[in-house]
Protein backbone atom coordinates (compact mmCIF):
# COMPACT_ATOMS: atom_id res chain seq x y z
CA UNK A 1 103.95 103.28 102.57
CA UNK A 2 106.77 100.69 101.31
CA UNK A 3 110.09 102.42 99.79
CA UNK A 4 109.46 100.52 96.64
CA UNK A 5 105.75 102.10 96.23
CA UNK A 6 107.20 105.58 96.38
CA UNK A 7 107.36 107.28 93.23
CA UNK A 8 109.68 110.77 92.32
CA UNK A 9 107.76 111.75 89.77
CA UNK A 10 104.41 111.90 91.44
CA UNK A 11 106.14 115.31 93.52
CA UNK A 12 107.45 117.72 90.73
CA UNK A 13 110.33 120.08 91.99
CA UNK A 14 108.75 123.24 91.55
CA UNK A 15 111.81 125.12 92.92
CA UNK A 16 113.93 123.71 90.22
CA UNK A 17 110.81 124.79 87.62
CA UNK A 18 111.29 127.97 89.08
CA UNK A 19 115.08 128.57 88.53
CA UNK A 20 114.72 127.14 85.28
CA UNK A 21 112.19 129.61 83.95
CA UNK A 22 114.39 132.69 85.74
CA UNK A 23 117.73 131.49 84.67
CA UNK A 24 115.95 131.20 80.99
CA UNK A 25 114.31 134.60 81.21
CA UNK A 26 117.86 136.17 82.34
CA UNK A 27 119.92 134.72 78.93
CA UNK A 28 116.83 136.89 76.97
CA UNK A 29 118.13 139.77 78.75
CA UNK A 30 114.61 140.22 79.98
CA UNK A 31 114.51 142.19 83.53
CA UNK A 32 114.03 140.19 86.20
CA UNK A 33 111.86 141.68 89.04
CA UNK A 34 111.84 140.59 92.59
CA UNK A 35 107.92 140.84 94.11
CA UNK A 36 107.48 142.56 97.21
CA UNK A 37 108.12 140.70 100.02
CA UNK A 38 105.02 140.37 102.35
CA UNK A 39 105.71 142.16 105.16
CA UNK A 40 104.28 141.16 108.58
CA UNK A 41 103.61 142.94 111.99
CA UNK A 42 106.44 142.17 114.65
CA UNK A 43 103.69 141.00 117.20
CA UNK A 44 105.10 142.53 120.38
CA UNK A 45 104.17 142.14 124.06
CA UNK A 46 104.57 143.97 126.81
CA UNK A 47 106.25 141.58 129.59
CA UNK A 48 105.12 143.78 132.60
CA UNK A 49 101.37 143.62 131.35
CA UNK A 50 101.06 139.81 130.84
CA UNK A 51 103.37 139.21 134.30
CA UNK A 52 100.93 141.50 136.30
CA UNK A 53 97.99 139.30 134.57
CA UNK A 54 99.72 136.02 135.64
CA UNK A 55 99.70 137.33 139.03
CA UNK A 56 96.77 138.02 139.36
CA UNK A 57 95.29 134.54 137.85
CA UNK A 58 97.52 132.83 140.33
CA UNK A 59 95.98 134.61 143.20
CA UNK A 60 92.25 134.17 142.19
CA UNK A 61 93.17 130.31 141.47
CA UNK A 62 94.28 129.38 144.66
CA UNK A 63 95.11 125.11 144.50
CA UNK A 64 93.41 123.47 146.91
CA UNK A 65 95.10 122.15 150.21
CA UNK A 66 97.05 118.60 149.66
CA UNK A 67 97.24 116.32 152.97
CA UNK A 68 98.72 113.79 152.78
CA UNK A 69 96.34 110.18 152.52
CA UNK A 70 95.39 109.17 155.68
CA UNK A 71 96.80 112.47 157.45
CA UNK A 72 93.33 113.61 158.40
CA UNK A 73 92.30 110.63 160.02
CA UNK A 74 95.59 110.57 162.46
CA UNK A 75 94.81 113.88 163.11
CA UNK A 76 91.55 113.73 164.16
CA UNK A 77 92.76 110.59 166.38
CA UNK A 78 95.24 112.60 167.56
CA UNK A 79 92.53 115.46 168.90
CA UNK A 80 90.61 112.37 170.22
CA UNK A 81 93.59 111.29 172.62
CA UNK A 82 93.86 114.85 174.20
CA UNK A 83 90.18 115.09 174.91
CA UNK A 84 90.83 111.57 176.57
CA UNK A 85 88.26 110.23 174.20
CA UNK A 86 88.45 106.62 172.86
């Protein structure tokens, strides 16, 4: 979208609406009455519980071994030198 296909008025500015129609209702000396905020649940967690369920993920995942490339095969070579194989 190009700056000079935006257009202002195609996004009205409800907030200004808004204080406009309060603002008006206040100079009638009507009451002016604020709604009741919505109130929501804290959502709270209990740090022990979700560490001790961590821990025990962790153990029942264990990674699997890394060796290095290649590390297997000198290795191997290595136990065939010992046993005087070739």
């Amino acid at each position: 979208m190009a700056v000079d296909d935006f257009d202002i008025s195609n996004y009205p500015d409800r907030y200004q609406e808004n204080l406009t129609k309060l603002v008006e209702s206040k100079v009638k000396g009507e009451e002016i009455v604020q709604p009741p905020a919505e109130e929501e649940e804290p959502m709270v967690i209990n740090l022990m519980e979700a560490l001790e369920k961590s821990v025990a993920q962790a153990k029942q995942k264990k990674p699997p071994r890394q060796v290095a490339p290649g590390a297997a095969d000198r290795a191997r070579e290595a136990k065939q030198r010992k046993r005087g194989g070739a």
